[in-house]
Protein backbone atom coordinates (compact mmCIF):
# COMPACT_ATOMS: atom_id res chain seq x y z
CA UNK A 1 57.13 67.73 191.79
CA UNK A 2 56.23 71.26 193.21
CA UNK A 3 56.02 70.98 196.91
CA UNK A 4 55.25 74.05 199.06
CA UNK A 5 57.61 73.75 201.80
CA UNK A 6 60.66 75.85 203.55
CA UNK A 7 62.98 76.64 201.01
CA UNK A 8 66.35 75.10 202.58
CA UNK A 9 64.19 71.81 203.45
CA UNK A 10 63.15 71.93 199.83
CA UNK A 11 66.37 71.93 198.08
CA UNK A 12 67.49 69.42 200.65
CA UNK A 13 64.57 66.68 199.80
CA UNK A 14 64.15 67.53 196.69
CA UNK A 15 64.95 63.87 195.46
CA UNK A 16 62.00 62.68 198.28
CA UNK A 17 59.71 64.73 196.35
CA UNK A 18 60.08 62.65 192.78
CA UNK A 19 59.95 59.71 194.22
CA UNK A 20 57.51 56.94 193.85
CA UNK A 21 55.96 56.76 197.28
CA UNK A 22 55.66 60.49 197.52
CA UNK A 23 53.34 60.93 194.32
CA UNK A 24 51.48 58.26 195.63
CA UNK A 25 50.75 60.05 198.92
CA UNK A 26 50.19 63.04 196.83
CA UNK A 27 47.57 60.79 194.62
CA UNK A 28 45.87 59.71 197.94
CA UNK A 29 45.49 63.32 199.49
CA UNK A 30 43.81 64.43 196.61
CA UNK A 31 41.47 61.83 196.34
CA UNK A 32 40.09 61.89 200.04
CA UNK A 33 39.54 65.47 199.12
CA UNK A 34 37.96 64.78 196.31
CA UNK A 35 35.38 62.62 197.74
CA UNK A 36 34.41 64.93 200.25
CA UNK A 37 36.76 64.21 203.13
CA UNK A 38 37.61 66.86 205.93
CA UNK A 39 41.62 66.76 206.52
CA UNK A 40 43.86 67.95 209.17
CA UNK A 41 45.86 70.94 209.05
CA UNK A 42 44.63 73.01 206.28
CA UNK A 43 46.80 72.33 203.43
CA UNK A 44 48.73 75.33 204.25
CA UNK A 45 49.77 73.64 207.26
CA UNK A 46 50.65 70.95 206.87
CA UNK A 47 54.32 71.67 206.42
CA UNK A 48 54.36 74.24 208.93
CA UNK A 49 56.79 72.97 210.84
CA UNK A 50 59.12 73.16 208.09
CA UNK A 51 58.26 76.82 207.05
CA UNK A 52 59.39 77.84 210.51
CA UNK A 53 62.45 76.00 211.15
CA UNK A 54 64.68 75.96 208.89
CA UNK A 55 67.34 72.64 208.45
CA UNK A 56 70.47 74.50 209.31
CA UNK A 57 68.61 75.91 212.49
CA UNK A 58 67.08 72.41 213.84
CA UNK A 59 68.58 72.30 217.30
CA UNK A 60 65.89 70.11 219.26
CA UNK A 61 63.35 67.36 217.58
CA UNK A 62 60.24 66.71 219.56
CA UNK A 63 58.69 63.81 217.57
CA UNK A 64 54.84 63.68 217.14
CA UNK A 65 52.47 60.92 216.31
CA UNK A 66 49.85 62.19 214.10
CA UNK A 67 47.70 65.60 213.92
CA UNK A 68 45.08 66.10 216.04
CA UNK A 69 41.28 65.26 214.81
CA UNK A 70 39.12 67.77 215.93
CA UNK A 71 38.37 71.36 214.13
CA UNK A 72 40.45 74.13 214.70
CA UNK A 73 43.17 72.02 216.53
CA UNK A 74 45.69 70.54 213.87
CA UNK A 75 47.95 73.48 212.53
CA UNK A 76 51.22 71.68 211.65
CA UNK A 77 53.43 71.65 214.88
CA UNK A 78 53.84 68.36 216.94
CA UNK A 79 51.79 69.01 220.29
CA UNK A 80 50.88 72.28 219.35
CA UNK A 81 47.43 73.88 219.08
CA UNK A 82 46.30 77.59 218.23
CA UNK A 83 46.29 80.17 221.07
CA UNK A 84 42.33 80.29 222.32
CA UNK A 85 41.68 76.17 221.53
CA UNK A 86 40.95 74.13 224.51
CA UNK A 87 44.27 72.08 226.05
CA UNK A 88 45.11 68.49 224.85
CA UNK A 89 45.78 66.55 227.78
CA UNK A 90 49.12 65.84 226.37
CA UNK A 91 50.23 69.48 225.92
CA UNK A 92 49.13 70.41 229.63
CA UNK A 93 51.07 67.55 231.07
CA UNK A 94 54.07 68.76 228.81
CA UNK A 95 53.37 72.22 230.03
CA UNK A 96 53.47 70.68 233.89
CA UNK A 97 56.61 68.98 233.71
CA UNK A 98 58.04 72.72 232.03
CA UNK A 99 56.65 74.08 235.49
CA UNK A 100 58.05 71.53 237.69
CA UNK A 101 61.48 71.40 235.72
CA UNK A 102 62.13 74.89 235.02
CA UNK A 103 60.41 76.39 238.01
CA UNK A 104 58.72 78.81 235.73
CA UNK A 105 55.01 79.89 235.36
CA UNK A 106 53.31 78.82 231.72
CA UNK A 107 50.99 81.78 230.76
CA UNK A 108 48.28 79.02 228.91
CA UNK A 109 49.35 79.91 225.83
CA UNK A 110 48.86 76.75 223.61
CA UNK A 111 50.56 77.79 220.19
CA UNK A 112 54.07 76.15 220.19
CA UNK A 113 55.36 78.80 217.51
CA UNK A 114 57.73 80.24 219.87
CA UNK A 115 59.83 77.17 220.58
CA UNK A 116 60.13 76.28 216.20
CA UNK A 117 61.34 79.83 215.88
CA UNK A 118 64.17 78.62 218.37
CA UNK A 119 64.96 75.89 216.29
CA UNK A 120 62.92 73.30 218.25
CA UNK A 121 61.49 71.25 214.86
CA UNK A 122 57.90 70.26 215.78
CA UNK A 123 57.76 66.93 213.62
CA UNK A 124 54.77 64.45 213.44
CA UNK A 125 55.85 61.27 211.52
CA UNK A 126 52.19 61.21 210.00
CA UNK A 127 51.50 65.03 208.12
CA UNK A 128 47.69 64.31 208.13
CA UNK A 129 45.00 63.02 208.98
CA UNK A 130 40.98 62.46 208.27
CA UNK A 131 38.81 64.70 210.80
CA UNK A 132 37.78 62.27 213.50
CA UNK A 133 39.72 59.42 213.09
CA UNK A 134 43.32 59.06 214.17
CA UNK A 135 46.20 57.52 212.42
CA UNK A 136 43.91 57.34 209.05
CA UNK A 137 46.77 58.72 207.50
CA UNK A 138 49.43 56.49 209.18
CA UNK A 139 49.80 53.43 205.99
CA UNK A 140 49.57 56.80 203.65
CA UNK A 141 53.53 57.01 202.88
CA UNK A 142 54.13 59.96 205.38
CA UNK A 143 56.28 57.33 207.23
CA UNK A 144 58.88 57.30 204.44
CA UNK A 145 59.06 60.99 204.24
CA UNK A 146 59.49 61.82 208.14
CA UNK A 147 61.88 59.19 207.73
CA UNK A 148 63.98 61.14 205.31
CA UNK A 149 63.73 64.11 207.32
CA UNK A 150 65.17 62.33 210.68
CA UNK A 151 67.98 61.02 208.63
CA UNK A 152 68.74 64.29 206.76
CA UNK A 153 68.98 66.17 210.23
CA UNK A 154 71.12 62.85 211.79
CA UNK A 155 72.79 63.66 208.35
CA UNK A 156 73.20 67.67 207.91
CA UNK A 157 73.03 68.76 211.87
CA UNK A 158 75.10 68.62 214.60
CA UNK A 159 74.46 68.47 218.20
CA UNK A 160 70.56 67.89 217.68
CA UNK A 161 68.80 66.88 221.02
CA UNK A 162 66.13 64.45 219.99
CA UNK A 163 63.04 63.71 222.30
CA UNK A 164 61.62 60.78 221.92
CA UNK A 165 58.44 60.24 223.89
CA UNK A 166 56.74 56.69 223.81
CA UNK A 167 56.99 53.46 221.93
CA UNK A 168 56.37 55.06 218.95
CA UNK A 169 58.58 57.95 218.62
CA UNK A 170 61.50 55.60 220.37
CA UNK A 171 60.65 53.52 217.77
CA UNK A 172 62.42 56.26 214.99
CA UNK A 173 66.01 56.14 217.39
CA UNK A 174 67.69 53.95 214.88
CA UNK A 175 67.40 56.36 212.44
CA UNK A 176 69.51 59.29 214.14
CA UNK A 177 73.60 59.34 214.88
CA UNK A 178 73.82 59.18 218.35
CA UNK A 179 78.05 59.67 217.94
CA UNK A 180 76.38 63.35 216.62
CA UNK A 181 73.52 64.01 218.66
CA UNK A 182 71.53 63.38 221.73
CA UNK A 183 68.76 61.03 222.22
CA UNK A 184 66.54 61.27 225.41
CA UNK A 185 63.65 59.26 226.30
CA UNK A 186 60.58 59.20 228.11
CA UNK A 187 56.95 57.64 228.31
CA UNK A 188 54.67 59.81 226.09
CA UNK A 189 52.77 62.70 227.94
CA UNK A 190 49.69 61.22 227.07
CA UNK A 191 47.62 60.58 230.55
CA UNK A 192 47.17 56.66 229.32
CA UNK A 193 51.19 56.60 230.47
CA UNK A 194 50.08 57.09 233.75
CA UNK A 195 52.28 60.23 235.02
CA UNK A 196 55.15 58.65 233.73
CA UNK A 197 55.97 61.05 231.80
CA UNK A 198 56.46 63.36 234.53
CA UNK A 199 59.44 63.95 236.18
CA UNK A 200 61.58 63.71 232.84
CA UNK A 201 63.41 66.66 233.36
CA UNK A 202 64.23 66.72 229.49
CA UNK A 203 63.90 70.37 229.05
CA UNK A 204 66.28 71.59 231.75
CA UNK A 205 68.83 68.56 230.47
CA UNK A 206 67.81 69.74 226.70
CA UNK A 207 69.25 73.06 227.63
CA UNK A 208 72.43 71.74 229.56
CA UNK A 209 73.17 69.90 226.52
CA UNK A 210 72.67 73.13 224.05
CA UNK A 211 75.18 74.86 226.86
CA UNK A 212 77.40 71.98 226.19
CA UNK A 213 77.32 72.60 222.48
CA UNK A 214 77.90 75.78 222.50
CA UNK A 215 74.13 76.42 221.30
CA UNK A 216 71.65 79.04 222.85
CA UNK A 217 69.46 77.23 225.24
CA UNK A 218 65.70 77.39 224.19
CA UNK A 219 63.12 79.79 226.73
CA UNK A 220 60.44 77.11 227.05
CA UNK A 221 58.31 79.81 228.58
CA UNK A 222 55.44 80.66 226.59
């Protein structure tokens, strides 16, 4: 099966790609377009994340839910919307915990670009979604693919820092080596957790653990 993707990710899934579940989610994406139904990213998009990071350059994993449901938002990177769109509550409470961690000054920017050209692999574990409704993608078989992917980093990588924010994305730390990489965990930015999310510190440790690995730390300025 043809899939338009990054070509290192490609050759490295290529099995994913012929199997069952993943013609089947093929199937279904081309029926909800056929009968009329708006989905998020733009099929050019939707494996954005994987276009800009390549496998052997994953260093960090900062694990998504689903894309988000309103126009001009959903471009393909966990978190991430374009430059100009108003501010998810999640990604300004990301971008406040950068402030308060970092002691830097975010410029509003919104567009996460900068970070996957690090090698920090924006990843939601659902690719799509129908405009307006969230996690109408999630029983799709996106699961099994994102899946794959966390394995084939766990697998393929070294010295990965996952972040894992929420029940949800905490839910996927089974499927990663921690005697190869590094886990770290917090409540999801999301306001519903409350604040909890803040005070994390997980990008200042992120980059002491690059240090440690003899990786470049990432500039989580934007």
């Amino acid at each position: 099966m043809d899939v338009k993707i990054g070509q290192s990710w490609k050759e490295a899934l290529a099995e994913e790609f012929e199997k069952p579940y993943f013609r089947s989610l093929a199937e279904f994406l081309h029926r909800e377009k056929a009968a009329g139904k708006v989905i998020y990213p733009p099929g050019k998009d939707i494996f954005r994340a994987f276009d800009i990071t390549p496998l052997d350059k994953v260093k960090v994993v900062i694990l998504g839910q689903d894309p988000y449901i309103r126009p001009g938002q959903a471009m393909g990177l966990s978190f991430s919307v374009p430059d100009g769109t108003a501010m998810p509550p999640s990604l300004r409470n990301i971008f406040k915990e950068i402030e308060d961690d970092m002691g830097i000054r975010m410029s509003g920017r919104t567009n996460l670009e900068p970070w996957a050209r690090q090698g920090v692999f924006l990843l939601n574990t659902t690719l799509t979604v129908e405009a307006g409704k969230s996690n109408s993608h999630a029983g799709s078989g996106w699961s099994d693919f994102t899946d794959a992917v966390i394995r084939l980093i766990s697998d393929r990588c070294d010295g990965v820092v996952f972040l894992l924010w929420g029940r949800f994305a905490q839910g996927k730390a089974p499927l990663v080596d921690t005697k190869k990489h590094h886990i770290l965990m917090a409540a999801h930015p999301s306001p519903l957790a409350g604040g909890a999310f803040q005070g994390c510190r997980h990008f200042s440790k992120t980059n002491e653990i690059l240090i440690g690995e003899g990786k470049t730390p990432i500039n989580w300025q934007l």
